[in-house]
Protein backbone atom coordinates (compact mmCIF):
# COMPACT_ATOMS: atom_id res chain seq x y z
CA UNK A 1 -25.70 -4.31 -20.35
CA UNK A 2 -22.05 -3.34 -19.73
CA UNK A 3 -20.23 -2.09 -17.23
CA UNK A 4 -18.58 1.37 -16.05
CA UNK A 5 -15.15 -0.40 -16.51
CA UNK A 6 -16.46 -1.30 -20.35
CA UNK A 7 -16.17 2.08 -21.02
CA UNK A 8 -12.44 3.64 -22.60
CA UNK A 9 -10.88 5.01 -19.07
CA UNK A 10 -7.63 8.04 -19.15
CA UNK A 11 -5.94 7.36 -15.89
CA UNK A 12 -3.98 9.89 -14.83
CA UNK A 13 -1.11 8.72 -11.85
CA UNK A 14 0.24 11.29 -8.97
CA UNK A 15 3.95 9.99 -7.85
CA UNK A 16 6.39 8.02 -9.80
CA UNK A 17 7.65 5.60 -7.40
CA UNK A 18 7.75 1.34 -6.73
CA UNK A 19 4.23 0.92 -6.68
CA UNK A 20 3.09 3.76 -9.12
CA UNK A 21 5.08 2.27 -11.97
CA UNK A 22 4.14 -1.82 -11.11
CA UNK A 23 0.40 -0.20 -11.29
CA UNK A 24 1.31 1.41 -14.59
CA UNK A 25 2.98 -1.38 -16.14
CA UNK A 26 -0.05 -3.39 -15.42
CA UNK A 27 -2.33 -0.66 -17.08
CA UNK A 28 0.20 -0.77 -19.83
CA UNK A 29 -0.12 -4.37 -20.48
CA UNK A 30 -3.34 -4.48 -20.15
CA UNK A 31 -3.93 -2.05 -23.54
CA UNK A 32 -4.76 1.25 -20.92
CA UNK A 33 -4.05 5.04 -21.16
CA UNK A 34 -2.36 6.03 -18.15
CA UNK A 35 -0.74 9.35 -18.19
CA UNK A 36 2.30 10.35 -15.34
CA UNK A 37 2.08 13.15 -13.88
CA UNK A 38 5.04 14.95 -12.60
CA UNK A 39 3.46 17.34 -10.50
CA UNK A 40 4.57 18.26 -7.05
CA UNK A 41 0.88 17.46 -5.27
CA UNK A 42 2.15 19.92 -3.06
CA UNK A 43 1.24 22.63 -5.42
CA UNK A 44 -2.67 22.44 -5.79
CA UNK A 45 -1.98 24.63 -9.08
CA UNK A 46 0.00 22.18 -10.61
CA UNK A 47 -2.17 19.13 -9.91
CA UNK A 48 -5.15 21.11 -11.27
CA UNK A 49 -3.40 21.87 -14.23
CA UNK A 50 -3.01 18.42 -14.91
CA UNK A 51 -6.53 17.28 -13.59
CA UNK A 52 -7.49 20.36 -16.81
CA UNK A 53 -4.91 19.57 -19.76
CA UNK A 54 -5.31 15.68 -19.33
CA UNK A 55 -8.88 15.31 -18.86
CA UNK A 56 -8.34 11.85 -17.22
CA UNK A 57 -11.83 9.57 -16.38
CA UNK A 58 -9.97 7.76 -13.46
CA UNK A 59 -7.11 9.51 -11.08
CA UNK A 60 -4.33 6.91 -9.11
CA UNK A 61 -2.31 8.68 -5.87
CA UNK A 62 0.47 6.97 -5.19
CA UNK A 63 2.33 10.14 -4.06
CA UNK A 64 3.65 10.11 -0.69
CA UNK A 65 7.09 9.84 1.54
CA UNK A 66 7.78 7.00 4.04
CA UNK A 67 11.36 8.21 4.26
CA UNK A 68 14.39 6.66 3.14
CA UNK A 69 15.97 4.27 4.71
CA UNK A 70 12.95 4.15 7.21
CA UNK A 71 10.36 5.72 8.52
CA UNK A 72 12.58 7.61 11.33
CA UNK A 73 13.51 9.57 8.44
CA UNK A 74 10.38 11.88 9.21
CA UNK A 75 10.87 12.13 12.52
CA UNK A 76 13.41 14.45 11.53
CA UNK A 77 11.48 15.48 8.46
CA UNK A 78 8.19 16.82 9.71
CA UNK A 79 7.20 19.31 7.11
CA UNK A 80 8.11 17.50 4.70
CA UNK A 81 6.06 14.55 5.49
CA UNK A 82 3.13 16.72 6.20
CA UNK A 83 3.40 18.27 2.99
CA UNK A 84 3.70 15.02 0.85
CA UNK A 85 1.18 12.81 3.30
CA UNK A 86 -1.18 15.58 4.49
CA UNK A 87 -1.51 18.17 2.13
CA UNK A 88 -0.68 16.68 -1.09
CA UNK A 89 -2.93 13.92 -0.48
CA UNK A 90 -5.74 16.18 0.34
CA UNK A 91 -5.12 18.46 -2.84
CA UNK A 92 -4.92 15.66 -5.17
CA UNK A 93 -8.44 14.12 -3.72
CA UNK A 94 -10.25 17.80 -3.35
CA UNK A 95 -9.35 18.77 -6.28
CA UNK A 96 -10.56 15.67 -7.99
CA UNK A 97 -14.00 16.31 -6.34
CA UNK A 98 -14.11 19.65 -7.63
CA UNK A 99 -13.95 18.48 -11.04
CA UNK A 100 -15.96 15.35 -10.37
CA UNK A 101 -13.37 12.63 -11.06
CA UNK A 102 -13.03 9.44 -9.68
CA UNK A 103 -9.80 9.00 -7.49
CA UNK A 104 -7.56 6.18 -6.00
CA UNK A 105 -5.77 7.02 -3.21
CA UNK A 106 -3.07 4.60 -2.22
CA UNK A 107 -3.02 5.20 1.85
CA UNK A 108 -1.43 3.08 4.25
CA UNK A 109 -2.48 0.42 7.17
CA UNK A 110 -0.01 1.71 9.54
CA UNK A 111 -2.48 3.51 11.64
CA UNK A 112 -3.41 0.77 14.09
CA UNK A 113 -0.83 -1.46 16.34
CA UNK A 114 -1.36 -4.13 19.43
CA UNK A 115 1.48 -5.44 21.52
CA UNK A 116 3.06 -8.60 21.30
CA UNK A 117 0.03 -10.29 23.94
CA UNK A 118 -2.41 -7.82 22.46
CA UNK A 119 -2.31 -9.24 19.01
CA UNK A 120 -2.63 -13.09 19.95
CA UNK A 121 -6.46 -11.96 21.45
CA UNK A 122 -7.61 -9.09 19.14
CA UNK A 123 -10.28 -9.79 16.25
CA UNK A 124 -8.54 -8.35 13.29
CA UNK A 125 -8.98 -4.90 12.32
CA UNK A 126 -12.01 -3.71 9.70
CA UNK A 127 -12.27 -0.49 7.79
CA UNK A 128 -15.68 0.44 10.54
CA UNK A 129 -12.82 0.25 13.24
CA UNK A 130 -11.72 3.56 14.06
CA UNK A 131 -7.87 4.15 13.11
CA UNK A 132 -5.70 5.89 16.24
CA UNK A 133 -2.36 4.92 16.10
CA UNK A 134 0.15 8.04 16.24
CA UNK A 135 3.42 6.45 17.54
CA UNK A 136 5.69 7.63 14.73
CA UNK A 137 5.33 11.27 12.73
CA UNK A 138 4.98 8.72 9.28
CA UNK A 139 1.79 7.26 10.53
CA UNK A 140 0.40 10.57 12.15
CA UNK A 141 1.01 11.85 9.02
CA UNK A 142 -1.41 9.03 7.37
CA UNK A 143 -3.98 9.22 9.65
CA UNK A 144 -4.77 12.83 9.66
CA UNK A 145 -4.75 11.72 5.47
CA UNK A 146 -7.32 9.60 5.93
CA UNK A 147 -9.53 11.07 8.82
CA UNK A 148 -8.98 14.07 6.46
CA UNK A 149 -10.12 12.60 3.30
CA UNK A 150 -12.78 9.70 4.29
CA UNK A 151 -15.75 11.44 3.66
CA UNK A 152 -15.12 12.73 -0.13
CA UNK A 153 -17.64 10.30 -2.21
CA UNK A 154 -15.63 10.22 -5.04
CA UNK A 155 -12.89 8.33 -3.01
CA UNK A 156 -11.25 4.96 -2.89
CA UNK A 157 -8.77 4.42 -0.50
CA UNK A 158 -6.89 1.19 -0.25
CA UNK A 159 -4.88 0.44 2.73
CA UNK A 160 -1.45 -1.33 2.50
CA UNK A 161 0.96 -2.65 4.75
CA UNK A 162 4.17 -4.47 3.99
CA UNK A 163 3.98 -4.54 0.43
CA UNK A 164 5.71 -7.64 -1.43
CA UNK A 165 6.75 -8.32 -5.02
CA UNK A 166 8.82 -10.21 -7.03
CA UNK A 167 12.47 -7.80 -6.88
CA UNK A 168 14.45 -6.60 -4.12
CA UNK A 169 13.73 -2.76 -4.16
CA UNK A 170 14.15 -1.44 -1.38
CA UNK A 171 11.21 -0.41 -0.21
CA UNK A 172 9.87 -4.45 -1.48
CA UNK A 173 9.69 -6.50 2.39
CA UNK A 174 11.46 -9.45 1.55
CA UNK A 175 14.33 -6.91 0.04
CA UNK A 176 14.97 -4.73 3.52
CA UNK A 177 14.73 -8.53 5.39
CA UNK A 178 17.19 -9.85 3.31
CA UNK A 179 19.45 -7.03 4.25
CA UNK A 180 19.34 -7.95 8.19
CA UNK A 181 21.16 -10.84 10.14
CA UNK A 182 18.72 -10.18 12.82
CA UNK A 183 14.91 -10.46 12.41
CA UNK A 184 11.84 -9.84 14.10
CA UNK A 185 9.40 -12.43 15.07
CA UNK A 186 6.58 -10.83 13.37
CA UNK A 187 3.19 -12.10 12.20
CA UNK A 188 0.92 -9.17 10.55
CA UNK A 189 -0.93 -8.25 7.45
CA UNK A 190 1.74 -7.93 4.13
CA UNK A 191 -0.03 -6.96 0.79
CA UNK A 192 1.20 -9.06 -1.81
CA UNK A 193 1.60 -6.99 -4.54
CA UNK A 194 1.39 -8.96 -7.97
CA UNK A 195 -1.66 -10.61 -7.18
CA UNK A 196 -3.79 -7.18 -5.55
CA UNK A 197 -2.38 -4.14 -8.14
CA UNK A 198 -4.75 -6.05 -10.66
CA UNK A 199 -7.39 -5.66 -7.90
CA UNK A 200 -6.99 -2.04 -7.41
CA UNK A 201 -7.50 -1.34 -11.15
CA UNK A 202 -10.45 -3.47 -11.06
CA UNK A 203 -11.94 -1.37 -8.27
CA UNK A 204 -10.88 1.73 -9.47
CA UNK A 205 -12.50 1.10 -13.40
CA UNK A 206 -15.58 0.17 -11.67
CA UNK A 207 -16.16 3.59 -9.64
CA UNK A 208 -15.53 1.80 -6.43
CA UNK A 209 -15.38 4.20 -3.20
CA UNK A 210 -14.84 3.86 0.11
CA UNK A 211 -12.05 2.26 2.55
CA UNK A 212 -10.62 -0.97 1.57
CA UNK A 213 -7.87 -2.88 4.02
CA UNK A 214 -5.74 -3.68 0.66
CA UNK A 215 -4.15 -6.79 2.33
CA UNK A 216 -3.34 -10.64 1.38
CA UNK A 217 -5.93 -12.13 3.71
CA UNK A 218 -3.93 -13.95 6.14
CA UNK A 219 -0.75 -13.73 8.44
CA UNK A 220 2.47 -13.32 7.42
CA UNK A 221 5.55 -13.83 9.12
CA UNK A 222 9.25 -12.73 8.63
CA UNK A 223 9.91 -16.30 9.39
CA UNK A 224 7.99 -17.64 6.76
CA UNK A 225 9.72 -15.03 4.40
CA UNK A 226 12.95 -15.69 5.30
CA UNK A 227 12.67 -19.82 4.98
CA UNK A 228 10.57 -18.96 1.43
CA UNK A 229 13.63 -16.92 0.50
CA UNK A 230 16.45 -19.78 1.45
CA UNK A 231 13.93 -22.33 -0.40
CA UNK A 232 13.61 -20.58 -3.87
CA UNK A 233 17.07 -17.41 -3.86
CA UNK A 234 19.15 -17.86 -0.71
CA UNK A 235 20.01 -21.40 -0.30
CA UNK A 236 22.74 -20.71 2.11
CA UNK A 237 20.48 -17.93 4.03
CA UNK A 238 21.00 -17.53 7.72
CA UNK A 239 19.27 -15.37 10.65
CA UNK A 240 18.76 -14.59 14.05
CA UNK A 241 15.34 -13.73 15.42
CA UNK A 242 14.25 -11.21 18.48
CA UNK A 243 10.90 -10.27 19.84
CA UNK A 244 8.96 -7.35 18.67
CA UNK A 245 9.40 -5.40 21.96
CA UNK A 246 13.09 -6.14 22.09
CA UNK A 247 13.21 -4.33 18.69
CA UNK A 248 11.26 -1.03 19.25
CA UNK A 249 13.43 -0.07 22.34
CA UNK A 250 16.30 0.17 19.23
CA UNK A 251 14.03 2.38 16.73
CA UNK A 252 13.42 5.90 16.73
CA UNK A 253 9.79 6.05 16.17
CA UNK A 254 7.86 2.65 16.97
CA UNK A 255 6.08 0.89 14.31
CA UNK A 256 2.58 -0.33 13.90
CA UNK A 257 1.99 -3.77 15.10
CA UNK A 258 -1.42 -4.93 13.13
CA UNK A 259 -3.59 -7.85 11.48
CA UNK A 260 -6.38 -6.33 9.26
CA UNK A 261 -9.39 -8.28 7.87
CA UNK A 262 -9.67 -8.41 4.16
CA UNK A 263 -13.49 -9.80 4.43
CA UNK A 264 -15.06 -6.62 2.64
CA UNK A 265 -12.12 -6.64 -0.04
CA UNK A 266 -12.70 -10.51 -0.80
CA UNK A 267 -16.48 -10.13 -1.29
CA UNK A 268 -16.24 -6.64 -3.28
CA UNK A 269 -14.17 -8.39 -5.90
CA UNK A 270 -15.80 -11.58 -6.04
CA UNK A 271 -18.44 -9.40 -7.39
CA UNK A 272 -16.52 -8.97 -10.49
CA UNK A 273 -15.29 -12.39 -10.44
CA UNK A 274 -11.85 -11.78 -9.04
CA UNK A 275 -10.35 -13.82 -6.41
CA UNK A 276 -7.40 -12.78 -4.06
CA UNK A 277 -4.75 -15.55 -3.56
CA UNK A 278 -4.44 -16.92 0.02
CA UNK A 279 -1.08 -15.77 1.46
CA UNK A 280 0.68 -19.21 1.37
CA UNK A 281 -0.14 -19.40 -2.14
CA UNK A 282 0.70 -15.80 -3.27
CA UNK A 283 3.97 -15.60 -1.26
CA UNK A 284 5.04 -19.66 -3.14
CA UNK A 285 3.97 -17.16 -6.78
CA UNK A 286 6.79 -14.25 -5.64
CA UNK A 287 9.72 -16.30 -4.63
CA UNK A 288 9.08 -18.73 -7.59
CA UNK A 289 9.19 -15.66 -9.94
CA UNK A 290 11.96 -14.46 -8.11
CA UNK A 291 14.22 -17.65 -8.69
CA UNK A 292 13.07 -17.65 -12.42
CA UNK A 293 14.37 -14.18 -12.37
CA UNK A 294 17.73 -15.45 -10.77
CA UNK A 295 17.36 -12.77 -8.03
């Protein structure tokens, strides 16, 4: 007997940005319809209209601000960021219900942070934890999104922090490092994003709901990036480091400080005989592809 994902799937994708177009690429290569949208999910007219001309079996929401250069861009941008995080988020997913189609949402890990001595002693964090952090107006903004939208059935909703690929756009990890002479000395959760896009389509063919922390199991360091980068790109690469403390008295908002467990992501796609690449191994895959790219 076949699958859901057997079936022919329309995917229709809300925002146009990094991670939207790696996902549709992917789709693309993979012999998919995906359809992009260029509604303003502001306006729950116009992303009805295009839930009604399109007809698509599977919806993707990438649509969303983190601000530009940083995330103290919506300190100063509050409605904005409410209106892209909050509301747009909630009429892409309502509407979707309405009409009884599947939908991806694309939501954030940013809503839990330790300190510095915190982190060394804390169990990392599952999707049954309860998400609080509120430090910056960014990730206030994605946590009322996903206490907001948690309960709709027809929802997946992966969490990502830190994403990584192969290029240096800048909203890639290694690309805003690579910018600084200074680092933090950081270890968290990155998602890797060449080896878990595939995932997310996997999940999303399949009818999956629920929350998902969309993370490369493991720790990541800026270290570890940084040394990665002088192996395979920067051969003459230099930095200084400082501690996570020393660098939030300098920010305007303060940032989430987190390790999430990727246990329940592991096992859900083992299912359908998918296995996520250990972070050592999925960073070596970027910065290899990288240097072939002569980045």
């Amino acid at each position: 007997m076949g699958s859901i994902a057997d079936l022919p799937q329309t995917f229709l994708m809300f925002g146009n940005g990094w991670i939207a177009n790696q996902i549709k690429d992917i789709l693309l290569e993979q012999g998919k319809t995906i359809i992009m949208s260029k509604a303003r999910t502001e306006s729950r007219e116009q992303v009805l209209s295009e839930l009604i001309k399109h007809k698509p079996t599977r919806v993707i929401n990438c649509a969303g601000t983190r601000g530009t250069p940083n995330v103290d861009w919506c300190e100063d941008h509050k409605i904005e960021t409410v209106r892209s995080n909050i509301l747009g988020v909630l009429n892409v997913v309502d509407t979707c219900y309405q009409l009884g189609i599947h939908i991806t949402h694309v939501g954030s890990a940013c809503i839990y942070t330790l300190s510095e001595e915190e982190i060394k002693n804390h169990a990392p964090f599952k999707e049954t934890d309860e998400p609080f952090f509120q430090g910056s107006w960014y990730a206030r903004s994605r946590l009322l999104s996903e206490l907001s939208i948690r309960h709709y059935p027809n929802l997946l909703l992966l969490r990502i922090r830190l994403p990584i690929a192969a290029d240096l756009h800048k909203n890639n990890h290694i690309g805003r490092l690579l910018k600084f002479e200074k680092i933090v000395e950081y270890t968290g959760s990155g998602t890797v994003l060449p080896n878990l896009l595939p995932a997310a389509i996997i999940l999303s063919e399949n009818a999956e709901t629920g929350i998902y922390n969309f993370v490369t199991p493991g720790q990541i360091s800026n270290i570890e990036l940084m040394e990665l980068a002088k192996k395979y790109i920067r051969p003459n690469l230099t930095w200084q480091t400082f501690g996570l403390d020393d660098m939030l008295k300098i920010l305007r908002a303060p940032r989430a400080n987190c390790i999430m467990d990727a246990t329940k992501l592991q096992k859900k796609l083992r299912e359908y005989g998918y296995e996520i690449k250990e972070r050592r191994e999925a960073l070596e895959e970027v910065f290899q592809t990288m240097a072939e790219k002569g980045l």
